[in-house]
Structure formats: C-alpha cells, structure tokens
Protein backbone atom coordinates (compact mmCIF):
# COMPACT_ATOMS: atom_id res chain seq x y z
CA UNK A 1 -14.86 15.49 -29.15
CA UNK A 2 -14.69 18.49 -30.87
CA UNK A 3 -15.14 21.35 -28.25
CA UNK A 4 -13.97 24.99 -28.34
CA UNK A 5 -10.87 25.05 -25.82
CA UNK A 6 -11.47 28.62 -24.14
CA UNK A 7 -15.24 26.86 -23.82
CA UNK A 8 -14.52 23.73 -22.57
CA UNK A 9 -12.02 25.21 -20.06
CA UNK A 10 -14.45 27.42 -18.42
CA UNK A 11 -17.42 25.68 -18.25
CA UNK A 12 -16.26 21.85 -18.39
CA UNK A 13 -14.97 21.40 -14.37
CA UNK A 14 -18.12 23.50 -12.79
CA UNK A 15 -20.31 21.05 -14.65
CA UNK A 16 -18.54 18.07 -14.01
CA UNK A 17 -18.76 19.40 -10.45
CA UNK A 18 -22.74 20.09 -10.33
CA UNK A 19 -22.83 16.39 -11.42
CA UNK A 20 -20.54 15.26 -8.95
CA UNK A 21 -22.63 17.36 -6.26
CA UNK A 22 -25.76 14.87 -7.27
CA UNK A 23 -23.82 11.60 -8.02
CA UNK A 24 -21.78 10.14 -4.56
CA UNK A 25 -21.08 6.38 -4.92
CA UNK A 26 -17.52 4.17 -4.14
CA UNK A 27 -14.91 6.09 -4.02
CA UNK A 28 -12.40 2.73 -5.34
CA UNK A 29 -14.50 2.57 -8.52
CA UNK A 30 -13.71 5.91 -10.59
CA UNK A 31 -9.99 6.95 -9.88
CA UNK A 32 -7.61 7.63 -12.43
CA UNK A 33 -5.76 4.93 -10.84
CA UNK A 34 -6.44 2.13 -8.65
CA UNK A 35 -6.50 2.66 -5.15
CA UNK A 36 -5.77 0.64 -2.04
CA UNK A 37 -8.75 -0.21 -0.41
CA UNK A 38 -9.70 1.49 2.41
CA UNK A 39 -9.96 -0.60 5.86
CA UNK A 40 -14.06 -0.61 8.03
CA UNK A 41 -15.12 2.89 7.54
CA UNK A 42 -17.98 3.65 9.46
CA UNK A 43 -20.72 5.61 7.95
CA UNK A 44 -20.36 9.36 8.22
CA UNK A 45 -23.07 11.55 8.96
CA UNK A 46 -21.84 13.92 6.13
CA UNK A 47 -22.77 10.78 3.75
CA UNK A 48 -26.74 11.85 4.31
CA UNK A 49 -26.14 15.74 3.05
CA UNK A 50 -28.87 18.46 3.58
CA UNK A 51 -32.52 17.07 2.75
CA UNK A 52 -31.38 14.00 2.23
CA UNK A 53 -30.38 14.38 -1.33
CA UNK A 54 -27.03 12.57 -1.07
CA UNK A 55 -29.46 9.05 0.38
CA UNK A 56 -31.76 9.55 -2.42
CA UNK A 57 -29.27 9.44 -5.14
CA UNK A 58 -28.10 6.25 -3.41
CA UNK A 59 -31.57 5.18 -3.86
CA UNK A 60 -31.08 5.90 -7.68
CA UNK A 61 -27.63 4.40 -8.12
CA UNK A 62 -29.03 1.27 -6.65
CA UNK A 63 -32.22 1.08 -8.91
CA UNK A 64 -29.92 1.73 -12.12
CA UNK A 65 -27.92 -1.09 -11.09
CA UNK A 66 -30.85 -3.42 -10.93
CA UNK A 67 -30.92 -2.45 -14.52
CA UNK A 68 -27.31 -3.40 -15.23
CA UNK A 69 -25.96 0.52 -15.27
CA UNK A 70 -23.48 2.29 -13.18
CA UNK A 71 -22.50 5.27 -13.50
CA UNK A 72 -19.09 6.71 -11.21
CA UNK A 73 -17.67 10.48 -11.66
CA UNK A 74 -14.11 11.17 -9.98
CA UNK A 75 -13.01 14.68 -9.21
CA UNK A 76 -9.20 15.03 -8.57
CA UNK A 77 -7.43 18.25 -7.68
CA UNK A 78 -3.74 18.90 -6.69
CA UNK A 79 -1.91 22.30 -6.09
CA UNK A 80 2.02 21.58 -6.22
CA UNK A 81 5.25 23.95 -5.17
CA UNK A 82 8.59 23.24 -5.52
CA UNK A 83 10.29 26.51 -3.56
CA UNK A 84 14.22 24.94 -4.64
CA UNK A 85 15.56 22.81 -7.12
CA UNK A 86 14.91 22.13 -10.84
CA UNK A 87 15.65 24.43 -13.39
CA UNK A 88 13.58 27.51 -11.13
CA UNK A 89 11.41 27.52 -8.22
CA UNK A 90 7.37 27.70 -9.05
CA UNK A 91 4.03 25.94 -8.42
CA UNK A 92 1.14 24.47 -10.35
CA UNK A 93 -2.50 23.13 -10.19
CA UNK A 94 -3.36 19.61 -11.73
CA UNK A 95 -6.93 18.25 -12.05
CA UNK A 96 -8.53 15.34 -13.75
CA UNK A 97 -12.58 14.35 -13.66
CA UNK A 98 -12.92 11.05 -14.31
CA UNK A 99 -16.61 9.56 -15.82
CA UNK A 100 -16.80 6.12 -16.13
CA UNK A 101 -19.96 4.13 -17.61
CA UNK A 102 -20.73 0.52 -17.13
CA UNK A 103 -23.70 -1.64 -18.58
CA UNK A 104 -24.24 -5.05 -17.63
CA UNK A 105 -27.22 -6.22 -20.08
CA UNK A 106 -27.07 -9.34 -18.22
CA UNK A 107 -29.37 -7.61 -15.78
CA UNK A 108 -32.01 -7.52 -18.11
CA UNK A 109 -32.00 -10.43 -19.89
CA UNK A 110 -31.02 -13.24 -17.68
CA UNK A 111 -28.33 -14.52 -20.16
CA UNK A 112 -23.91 -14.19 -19.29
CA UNK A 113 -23.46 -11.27 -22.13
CA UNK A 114 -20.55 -9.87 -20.54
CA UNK A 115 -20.25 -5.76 -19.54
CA UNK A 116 -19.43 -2.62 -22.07
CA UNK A 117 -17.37 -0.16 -20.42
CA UNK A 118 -16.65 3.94 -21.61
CA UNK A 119 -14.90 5.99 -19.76
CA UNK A 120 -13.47 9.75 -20.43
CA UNK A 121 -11.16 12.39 -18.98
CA UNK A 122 -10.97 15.90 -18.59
CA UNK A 123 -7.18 16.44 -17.61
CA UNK A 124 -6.40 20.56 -16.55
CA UNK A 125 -3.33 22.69 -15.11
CA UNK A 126 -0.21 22.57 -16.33
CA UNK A 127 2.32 19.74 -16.64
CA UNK A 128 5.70 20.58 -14.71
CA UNK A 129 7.74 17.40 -14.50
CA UNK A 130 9.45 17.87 -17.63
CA UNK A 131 10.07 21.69 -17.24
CA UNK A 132 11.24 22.75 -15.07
CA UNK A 133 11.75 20.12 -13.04
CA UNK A 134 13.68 18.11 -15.41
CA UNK A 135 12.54 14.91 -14.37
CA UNK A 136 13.03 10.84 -15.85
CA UNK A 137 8.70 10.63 -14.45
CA UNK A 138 6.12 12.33 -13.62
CA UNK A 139 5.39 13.91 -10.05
CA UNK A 140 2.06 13.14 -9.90
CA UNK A 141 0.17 10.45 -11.48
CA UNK A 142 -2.42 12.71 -12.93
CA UNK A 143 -0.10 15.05 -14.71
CA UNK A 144 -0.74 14.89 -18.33
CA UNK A 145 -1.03 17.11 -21.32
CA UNK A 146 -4.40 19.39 -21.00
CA UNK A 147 -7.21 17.65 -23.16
CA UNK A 148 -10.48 15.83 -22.80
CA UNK A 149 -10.32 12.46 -24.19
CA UNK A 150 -11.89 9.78 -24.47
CA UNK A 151 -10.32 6.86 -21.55
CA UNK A 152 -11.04 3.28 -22.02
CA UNK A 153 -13.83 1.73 -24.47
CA UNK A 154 -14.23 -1.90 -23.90
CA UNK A 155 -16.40 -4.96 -23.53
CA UNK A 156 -15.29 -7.47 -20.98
CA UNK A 157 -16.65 -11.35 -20.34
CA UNK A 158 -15.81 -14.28 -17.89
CA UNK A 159 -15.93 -18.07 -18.63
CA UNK A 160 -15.46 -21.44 -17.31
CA UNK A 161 -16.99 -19.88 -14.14
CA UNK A 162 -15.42 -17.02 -13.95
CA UNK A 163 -11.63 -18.82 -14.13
CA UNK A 164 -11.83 -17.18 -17.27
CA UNK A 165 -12.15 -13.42 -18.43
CA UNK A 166 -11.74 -11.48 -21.82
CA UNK A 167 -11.51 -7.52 -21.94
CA UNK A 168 -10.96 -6.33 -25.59
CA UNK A 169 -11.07 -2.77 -26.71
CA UNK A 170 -9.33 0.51 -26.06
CA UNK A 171 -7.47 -0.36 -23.05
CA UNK A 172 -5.42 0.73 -20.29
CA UNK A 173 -2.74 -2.29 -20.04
CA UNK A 174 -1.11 -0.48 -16.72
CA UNK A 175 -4.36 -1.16 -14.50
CA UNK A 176 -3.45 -5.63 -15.06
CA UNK A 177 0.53 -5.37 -15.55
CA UNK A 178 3.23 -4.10 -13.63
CA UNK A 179 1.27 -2.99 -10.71
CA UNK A 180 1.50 -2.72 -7.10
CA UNK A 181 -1.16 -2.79 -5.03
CA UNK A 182 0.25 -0.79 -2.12
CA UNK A 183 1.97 1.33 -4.18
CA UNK A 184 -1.16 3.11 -5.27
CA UNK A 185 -1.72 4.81 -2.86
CA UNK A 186 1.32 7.22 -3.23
CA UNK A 187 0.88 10.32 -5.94
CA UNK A 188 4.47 10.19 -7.22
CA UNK A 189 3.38 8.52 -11.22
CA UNK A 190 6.70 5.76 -10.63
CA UNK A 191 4.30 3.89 -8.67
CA UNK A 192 1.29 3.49 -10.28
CA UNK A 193 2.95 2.65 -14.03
CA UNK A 194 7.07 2.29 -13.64
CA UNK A 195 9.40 5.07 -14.43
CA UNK A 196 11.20 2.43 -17.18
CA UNK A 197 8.31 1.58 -19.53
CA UNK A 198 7.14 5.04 -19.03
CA UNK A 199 10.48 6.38 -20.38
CA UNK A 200 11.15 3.59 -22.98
CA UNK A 201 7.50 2.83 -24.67
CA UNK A 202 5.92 4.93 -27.13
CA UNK A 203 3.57 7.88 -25.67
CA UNK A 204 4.80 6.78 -22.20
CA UNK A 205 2.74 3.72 -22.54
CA UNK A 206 -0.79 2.16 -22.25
CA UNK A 207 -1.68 3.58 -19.27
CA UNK A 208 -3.89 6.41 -17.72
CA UNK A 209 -4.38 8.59 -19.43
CA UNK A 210 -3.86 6.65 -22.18
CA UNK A 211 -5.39 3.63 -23.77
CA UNK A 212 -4.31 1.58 -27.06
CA UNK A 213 -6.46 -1.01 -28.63
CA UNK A 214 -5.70 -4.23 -27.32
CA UNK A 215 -7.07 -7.51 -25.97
CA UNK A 216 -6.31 -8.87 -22.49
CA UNK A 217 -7.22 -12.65 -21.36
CA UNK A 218 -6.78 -13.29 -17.47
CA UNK A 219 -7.01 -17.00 -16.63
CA UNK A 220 -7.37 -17.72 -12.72
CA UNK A 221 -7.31 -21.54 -12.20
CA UNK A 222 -7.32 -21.78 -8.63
CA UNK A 223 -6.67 -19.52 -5.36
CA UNK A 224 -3.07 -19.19 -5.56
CA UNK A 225 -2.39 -18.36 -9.30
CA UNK A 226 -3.49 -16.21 -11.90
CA UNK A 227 -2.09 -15.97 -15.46
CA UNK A 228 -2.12 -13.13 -17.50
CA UNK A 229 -1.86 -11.91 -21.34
CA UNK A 230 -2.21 -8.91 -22.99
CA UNK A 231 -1.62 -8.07 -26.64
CA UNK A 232 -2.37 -4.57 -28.35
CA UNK A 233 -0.93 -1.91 -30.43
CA UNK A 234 2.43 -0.22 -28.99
CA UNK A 235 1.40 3.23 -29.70
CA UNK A 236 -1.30 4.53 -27.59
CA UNK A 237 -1.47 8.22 -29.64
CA UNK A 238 -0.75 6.88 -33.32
CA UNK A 239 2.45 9.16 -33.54
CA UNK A 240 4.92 9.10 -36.59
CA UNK A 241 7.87 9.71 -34.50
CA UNK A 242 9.32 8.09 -31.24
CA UNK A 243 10.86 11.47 -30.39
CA UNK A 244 9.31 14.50 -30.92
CA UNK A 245 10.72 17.76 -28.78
CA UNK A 246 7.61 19.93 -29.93
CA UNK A 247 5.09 17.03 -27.45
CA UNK A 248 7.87 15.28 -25.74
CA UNK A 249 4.41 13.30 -24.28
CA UNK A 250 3.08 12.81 -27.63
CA UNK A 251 -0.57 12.94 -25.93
CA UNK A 252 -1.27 15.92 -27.99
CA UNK A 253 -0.98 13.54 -31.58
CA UNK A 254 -4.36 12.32 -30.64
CA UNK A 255 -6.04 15.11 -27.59
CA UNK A 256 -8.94 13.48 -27.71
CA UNK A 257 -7.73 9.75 -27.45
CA UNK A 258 -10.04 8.47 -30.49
CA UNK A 259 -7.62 7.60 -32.68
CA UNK A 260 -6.89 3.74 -33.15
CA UNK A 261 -3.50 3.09 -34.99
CA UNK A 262 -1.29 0.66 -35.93
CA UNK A 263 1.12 1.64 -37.00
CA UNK A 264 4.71 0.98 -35.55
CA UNK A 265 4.21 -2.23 -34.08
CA UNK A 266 2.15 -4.24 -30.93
CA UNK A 267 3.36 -4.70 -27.78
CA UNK A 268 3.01 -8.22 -25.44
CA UNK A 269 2.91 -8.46 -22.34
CA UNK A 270 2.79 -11.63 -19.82
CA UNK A 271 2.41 -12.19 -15.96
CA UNK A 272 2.07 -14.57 -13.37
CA UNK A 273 0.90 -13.90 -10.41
CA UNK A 274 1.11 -15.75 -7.13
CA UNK A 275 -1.03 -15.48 -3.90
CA UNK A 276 0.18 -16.88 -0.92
CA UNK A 277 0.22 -16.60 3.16
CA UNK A 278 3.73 -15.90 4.79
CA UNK A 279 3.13 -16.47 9.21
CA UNK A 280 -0.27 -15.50 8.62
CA UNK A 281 0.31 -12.82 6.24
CA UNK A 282 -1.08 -12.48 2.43
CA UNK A 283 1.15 -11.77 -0.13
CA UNK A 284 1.41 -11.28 -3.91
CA UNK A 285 3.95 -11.88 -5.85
CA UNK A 286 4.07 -10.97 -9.55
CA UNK A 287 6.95 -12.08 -12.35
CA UNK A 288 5.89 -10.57 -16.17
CA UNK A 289 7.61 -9.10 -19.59
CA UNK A 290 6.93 -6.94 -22.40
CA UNK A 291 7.64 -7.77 -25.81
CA UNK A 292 7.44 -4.79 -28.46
CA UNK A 293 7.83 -4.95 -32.10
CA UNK A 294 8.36 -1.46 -33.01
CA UNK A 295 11.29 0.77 -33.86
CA UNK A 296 13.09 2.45 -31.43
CA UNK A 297 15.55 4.91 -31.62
CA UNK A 298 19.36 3.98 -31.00
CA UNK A 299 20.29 6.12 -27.63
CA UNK A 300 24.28 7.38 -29.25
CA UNK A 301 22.41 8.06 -32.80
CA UNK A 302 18.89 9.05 -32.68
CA UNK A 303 18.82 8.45 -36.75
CA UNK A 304 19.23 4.70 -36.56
CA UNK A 305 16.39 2.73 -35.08
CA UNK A 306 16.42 -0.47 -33.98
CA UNK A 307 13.38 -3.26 -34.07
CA UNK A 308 11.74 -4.71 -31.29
CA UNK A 309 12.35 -3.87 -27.64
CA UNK A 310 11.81 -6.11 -24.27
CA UNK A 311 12.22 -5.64 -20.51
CA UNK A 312 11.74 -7.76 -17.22
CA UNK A 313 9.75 -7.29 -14.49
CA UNK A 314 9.41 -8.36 -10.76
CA UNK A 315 6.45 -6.82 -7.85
CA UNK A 316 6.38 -8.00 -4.75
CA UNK A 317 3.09 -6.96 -2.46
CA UNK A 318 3.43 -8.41 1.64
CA UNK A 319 1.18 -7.66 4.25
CA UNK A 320 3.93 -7.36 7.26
CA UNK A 321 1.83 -7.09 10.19
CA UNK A 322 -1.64 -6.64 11.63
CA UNK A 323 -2.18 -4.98 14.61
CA UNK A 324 -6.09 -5.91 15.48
CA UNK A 325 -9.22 -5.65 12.64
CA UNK A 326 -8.16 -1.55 12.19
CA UNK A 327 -4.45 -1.08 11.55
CA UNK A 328 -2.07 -2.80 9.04
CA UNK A 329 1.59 -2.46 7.90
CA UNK A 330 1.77 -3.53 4.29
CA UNK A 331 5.33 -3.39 1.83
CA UNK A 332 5.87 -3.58 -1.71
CA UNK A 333 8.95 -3.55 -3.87
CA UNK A 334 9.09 -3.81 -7.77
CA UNK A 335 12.29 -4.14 -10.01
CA UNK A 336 12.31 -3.68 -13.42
CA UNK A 337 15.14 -4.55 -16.13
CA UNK A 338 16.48 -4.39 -19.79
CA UNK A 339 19.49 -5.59 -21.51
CA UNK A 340 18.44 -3.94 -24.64
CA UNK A 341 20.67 -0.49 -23.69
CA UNK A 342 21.12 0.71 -27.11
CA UNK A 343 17.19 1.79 -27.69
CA UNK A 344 16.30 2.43 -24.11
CA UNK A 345 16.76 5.75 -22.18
CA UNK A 346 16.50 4.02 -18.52
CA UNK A 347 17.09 0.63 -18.68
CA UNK A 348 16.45 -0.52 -14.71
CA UNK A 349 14.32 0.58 -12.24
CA UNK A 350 13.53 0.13 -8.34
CA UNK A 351 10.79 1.51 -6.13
CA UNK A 352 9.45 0.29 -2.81
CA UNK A 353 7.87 1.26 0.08
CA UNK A 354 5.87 0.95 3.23
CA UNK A 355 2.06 2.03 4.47
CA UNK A 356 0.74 2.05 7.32
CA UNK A 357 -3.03 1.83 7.12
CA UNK A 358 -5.74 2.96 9.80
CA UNK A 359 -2.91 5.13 11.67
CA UNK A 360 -3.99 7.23 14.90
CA UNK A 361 -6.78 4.86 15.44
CA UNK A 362 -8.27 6.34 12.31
CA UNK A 363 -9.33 3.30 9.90
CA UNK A 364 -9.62 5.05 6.39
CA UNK A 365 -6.40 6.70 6.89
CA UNK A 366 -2.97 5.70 5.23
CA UNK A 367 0.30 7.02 5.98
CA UNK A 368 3.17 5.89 2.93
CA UNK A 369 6.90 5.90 2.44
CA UNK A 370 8.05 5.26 -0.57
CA UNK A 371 11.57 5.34 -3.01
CA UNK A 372 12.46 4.96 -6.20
CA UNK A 373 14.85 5.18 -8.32
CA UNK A 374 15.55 4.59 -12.57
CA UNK A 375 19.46 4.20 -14.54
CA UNK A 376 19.89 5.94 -17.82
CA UNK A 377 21.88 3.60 -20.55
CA UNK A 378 25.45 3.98 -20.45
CA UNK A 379 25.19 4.64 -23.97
CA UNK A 380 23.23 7.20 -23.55
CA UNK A 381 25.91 8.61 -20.51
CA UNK A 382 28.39 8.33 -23.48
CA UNK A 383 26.70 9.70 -26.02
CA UNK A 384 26.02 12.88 -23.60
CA UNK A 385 29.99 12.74 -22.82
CA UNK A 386 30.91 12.78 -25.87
CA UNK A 387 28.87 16.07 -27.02
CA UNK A 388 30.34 17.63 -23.68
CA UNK A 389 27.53 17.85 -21.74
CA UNK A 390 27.13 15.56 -18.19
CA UNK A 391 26.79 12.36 -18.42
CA UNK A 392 23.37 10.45 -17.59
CA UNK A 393 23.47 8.51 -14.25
CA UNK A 394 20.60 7.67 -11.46
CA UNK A 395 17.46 9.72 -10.85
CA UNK A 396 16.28 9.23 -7.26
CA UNK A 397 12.75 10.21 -5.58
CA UNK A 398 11.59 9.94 -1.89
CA UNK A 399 7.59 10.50 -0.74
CA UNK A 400 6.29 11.09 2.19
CA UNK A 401 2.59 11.20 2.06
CA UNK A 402 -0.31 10.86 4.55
CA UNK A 403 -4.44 10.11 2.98
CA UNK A 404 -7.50 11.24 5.41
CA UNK A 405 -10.69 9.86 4.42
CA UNK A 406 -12.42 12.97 4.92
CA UNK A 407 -15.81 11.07 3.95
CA UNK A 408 -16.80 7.55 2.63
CA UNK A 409 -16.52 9.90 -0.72
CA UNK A 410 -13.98 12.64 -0.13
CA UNK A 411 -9.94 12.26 0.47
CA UNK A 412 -7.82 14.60 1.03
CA UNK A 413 -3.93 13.95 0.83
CA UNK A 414 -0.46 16.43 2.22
CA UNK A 415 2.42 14.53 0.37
CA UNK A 416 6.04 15.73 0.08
CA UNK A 417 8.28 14.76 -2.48
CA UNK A 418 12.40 14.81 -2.80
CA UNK A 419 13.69 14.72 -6.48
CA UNK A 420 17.36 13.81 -6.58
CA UNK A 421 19.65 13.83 -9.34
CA UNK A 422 16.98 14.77 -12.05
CA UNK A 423 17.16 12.71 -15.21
CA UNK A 424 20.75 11.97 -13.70
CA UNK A 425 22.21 14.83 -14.09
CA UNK A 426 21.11 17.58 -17.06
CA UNK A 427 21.56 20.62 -18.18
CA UNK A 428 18.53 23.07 -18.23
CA UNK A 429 17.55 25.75 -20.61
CA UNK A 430 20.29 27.85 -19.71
CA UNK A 431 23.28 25.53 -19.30
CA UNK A 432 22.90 25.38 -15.86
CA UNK A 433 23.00 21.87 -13.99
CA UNK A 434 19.51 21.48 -12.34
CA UNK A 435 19.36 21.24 -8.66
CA UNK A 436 17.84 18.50 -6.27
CA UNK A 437 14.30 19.47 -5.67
CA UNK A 438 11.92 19.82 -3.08
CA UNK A 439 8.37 18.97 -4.04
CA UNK A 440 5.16 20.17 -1.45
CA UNK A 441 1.85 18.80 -3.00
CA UNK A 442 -2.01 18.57 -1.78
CA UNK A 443 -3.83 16.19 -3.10
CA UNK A 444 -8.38 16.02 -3.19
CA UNK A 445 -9.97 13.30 -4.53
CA UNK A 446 -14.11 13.09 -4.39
CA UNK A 447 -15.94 10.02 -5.93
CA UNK A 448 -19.29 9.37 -6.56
C-alpha cells in the first residue's frame, strides 16, 4: 500500500478505467454499497460493444468462474453543488473504484471449502459534508477521506445446508445490520449506514469504507426468519482518541485500511429478521442492537469517558403495490434509539421513504423519496448553552432522486438534496449560524 500520492492520483483512476473498459459483469455485485435490484432488463445492444470485445470478456468471466474466480470492478463518480446554505456556497467531485476478488476453491476440488474474499478502494475528490456544509452525515455515501485502502478481507462458509453461514475477517458489519433494502438506492449516506451509529461509533463505524476485524454467523432456519450475530473490534482505524479535530473521520489513522487493532474495545451486534407476505405483498422486518465496550467521551465534559455504549434499532422494508411484472411501489422506514445521552452526540434517528421502480414504462429505472432526520443529546444542547453558543436540536434531510439504467452496466443518477437545520443548529468558522442548504448532485456508476 505504499504508493506515492501525486502518483497514485494521476495515474490510479485512468487505469482502473482501462480495466473497467475490458471487464463488464453485474452491476449488483461491486458497489460500494448494496443496491436494490434492478426489475427484467432486457439486453441492450450497447452490452455487445465494437468487435465484440465486451461478449468476449463475458466469455472470460464465465470460464474463470468455472474455476471458482470472479473478478467485479465498480467505477463511481459524482459532481455535487450546493449554490445556498452551509457555511458558503461551492461544489465538489467524489469518486470511488471499487475491485472486488472472489475465489471459490470449491470449484476445483469438489469438496464445501467455503469462498476468500479481497476487496480494495480507491476513494478521490474532496469531502464536503463536514465543511462547509456542517452536517450530523454525510451527503453522499461515497464521501470519505482521499486514500486507497484496502476494503474487506474475508473467508466465508455455509453449513447445515446452507441454514448456516460464517464470514470472519476484515469486515464491513453495515452490509448485514441496520440496513434497508430500499433505502439503497438513495445517495444521501443516512440510508445506507444510519446517521446515529455513524455519529456515535468510533471512525463512523464498520462500514464502507471501512472494515474492522470481526466475525459474523447468520443462521436462517426456515423461510420466514433469519438470525443474526456479529462480533468484532469497535474501532475500524485503530485510533487513540474518540475525538480528534485534526481527522474528525479518523480514516486517515490507518489510509490504507491494513491496520488490525484492538484496542478500545469490541462491538456486538444482534438481529432478527422476519419475512413475511402482507395482501400479497413481501415484507421484511428487522429488530437488532449494538453493544460496545469501549470508552466514550461524556457529551458536557469531553475529559471524562464513560465505558460501554448501546443503542436500539428497528427497519421496516414493504412492498406496497405491484402494478403488472414491470412497475413496483416499495417503502421502508428505520428508527433508531439510545438512552445512553451522556456519551452519544445524536441519540435517535428516523429515515424513510418511498421508490417507485420501473417508472415511465422503463423497468431498470427507480424514482426515490426519502427523509430523515437525527436528535443531538440534550446534554450536549446544554453543554453548547452553557458556553453561549446555540444549542443542538434536529438535523433534517429530504432527497429527491431518480436512477436510469443507462446499460445492463452503466447508471446514471440526478438527485437533489435539502439539508435543514445542520447539526441542529451551529456556528461556522466565522460565528455565523449556517444556513439550510440546497444540495444538486449527479451521480455515474459503471460495473463490470
């Protein structure tokens, strides 16, 4: 991992690019994050390219497999302005290339020996959300510190007939827990990993672009339920300090995501999840917790820490209606919760939202509207009182975003974004109170 920035900077996208050029493949396998699946698409003559070279790497990808190997690059690329609110009006570029390895050695010997997994990211542009837009989350759920690091290393295995599974390794805990199907499909980060954990774990938490070592056991008895555990270390970037103003992410303690710490503590986490039909209608329906051990930092005097911190969670994921084999109305809504307000910064959370899917007749289409919203600790209002500055209250977002499946490869993705009440109310730089934003974003995703 040890490449020459100005280097890697130049030359690192236009090769991932050339590869990506050779390498087309599902588009649901190599995201950042998970994707809804996209409805029929039919095939698109821009699948077979010029001379065919697009159908002959299919050819490959398919004779690799046969050998127990698959091989996925993702190329995401967002441009983002925000012309009013925050602390000043600007814009910004975000991209992320994804490469994601998989062997199955299964395929070559005949035995059940389970799958090793490596996966790495090159993350570019130039993070926004917490300056100057002031923000509790993330706009975009590929907005992280610039680095290329190392993703998820892992070996996964299924038993008792697949009911069964083990993944150990260096994992991201946010692709099992907390997550909405649906919801993945907006770009705002609440929905893919929740604005709580992401404000009250260490390093934002276990999850993209970050991975801590861990083990995760999923146990699937029947159709209708499926019980999960997950236990790993609480610190995905091995930092010394909870708070640190000079990387208020922390990513940059460990840019290249090799380190493996333990340091402060682990971090549990349970869920049950329920499958069922309402009038017709699938729908999951997911209750969980996390348990942490570490120390966390008491929100009216940042020099006491307190041990251990938990939190609640509920995600609810209903198909609403289906209108023929092409178009589908799905919902979602997620709360979480904590009683432990002395240590956490937001301690609940909401988001939910609607998608229409195969809109305009067009079945690899997806039009989304979403909300959320997270509550900063009273203590933490008091505390800010109390050295005369505004009190903490509720952050709000709204997104409006629309996804055109351009290709079976290639997405492309207007979305508009309404930041309200930034952190609940701050102060920026200057002493000014920051504004209600606007947020204008284009999203590109190409998989192969």
């Amino acid at each position: 991992m040890a490449f020459d920035r100005p280097w890697r900077k130049a030359m690192l996208p236009w090769l991932m690019t050339a590869v990506s050029c050779l390498t087309p493949g599902d588009p649901a396998m190599g995201d950042p994050v998970p994707r809804v699946p996209a409805l029929d698409i039919p095939a698109a003559a821009e699948d077979v390219g010029p001379m065919g070279i697009l159908s002959r790497w299919r050819d490959l990808q398919r004779r690799m497999a046969d050998r127990g190997v698959s091989l996925h690059v993702t190329d995401v690329d967002e441009f983002w302005a925000f012309p009013t609110g925050g602390g000043q009006s600007s814009n910004a570029y975000l991209g992320a290339t994804t490469v994601e390895l998989d062997f199955d050695p299964g395929r070559l010997t005949g035995q059940a020996l389970g799958r090793l997994e490596v996966s790495m990211m090159d993350i570019r542009g130039r993070p926004f959300s917490n300056v100057p837009l002031y923000a509790f989350n993330q706009t975009s759920s590929i907005e992280a510190d610039d680095n290329l690091r190392l993703y998820e290393l892992a070996y996964s295995r299924s038993f008792l007939d697949s009911r069964l599974s083990l993944r150990i390794g260096k994992l991201d805990l946010g692709q099992d827990f907390t997550a909405s199907t649906y919801a993945q499909t907006f770009l705002n980060s609440s929905f893919s990993w929740p604005i709580m954990p992401s404000n009250d774990l260490y390093a934002q938490g276990p999850s993209a672009p970050l991975a801590t070592p861990a083990v995760r056991l999923r146990y699937h008895p029947g159709q209708a339920w499926t019980f999960l555990l997950g236990v790993g270390d609480d610190n995905p970037v091995g930092a010394r300090h909870f708070i640190n103003p000079d990387d208020p992410w922390n990513q940059n303690q460990d840019p290249g995501g090799t380190r493996f710490s333990f340091r402060t503590g682990a971090l549990i986490m349970t869920e049950i999840q329920y499958r069922t039909r309402i009038g017709g209608r699938t729908g999951t329906y997911r209750i969980g917790d996390y348990v942490d051990t570490g120390r966390f930092p008491d929100q009216m005097d940042t020099t006491r820490l307190h041990r251990t911190n938990w939190a609640v969670y509920v995600v609810g994921d209903q198909t609403l209606y289906r209108m023929g084999n092409r178009q589908e109305l799905d919902g979602f809504v997620r709360g979480n919760w904590t009683g432990a307000q002395d240590r956490n910064q937001v301690v609940y959370g909401i988001d939910a939202g609607v998608l229409l899917r195969g809109p305009f007749g067009r079945p690899g289409d997806a039009v989304g509207l979403g909300f959320g919203m997270g509550a900063a600790s009273p203590l933490l209002r008091r505390a800010d009182r109390a050295a005369g500055l505004p009190g903490q209250g509720r952050e709000y977002h709204l997104e409006l975003t629309y996804t055109v499946q351009v290709t079976s490869w290639m997405a492309v993705q207007p979305d508009l974004q309404g930041l309200i009440e930034p952190s609940g109310g701050v102060l920026d730089t200057a002493g000014r109170r920051v504004g209600n934003a606007a947020i204008f974003g284009l999203h590109s995703s190409v998989a192969f």
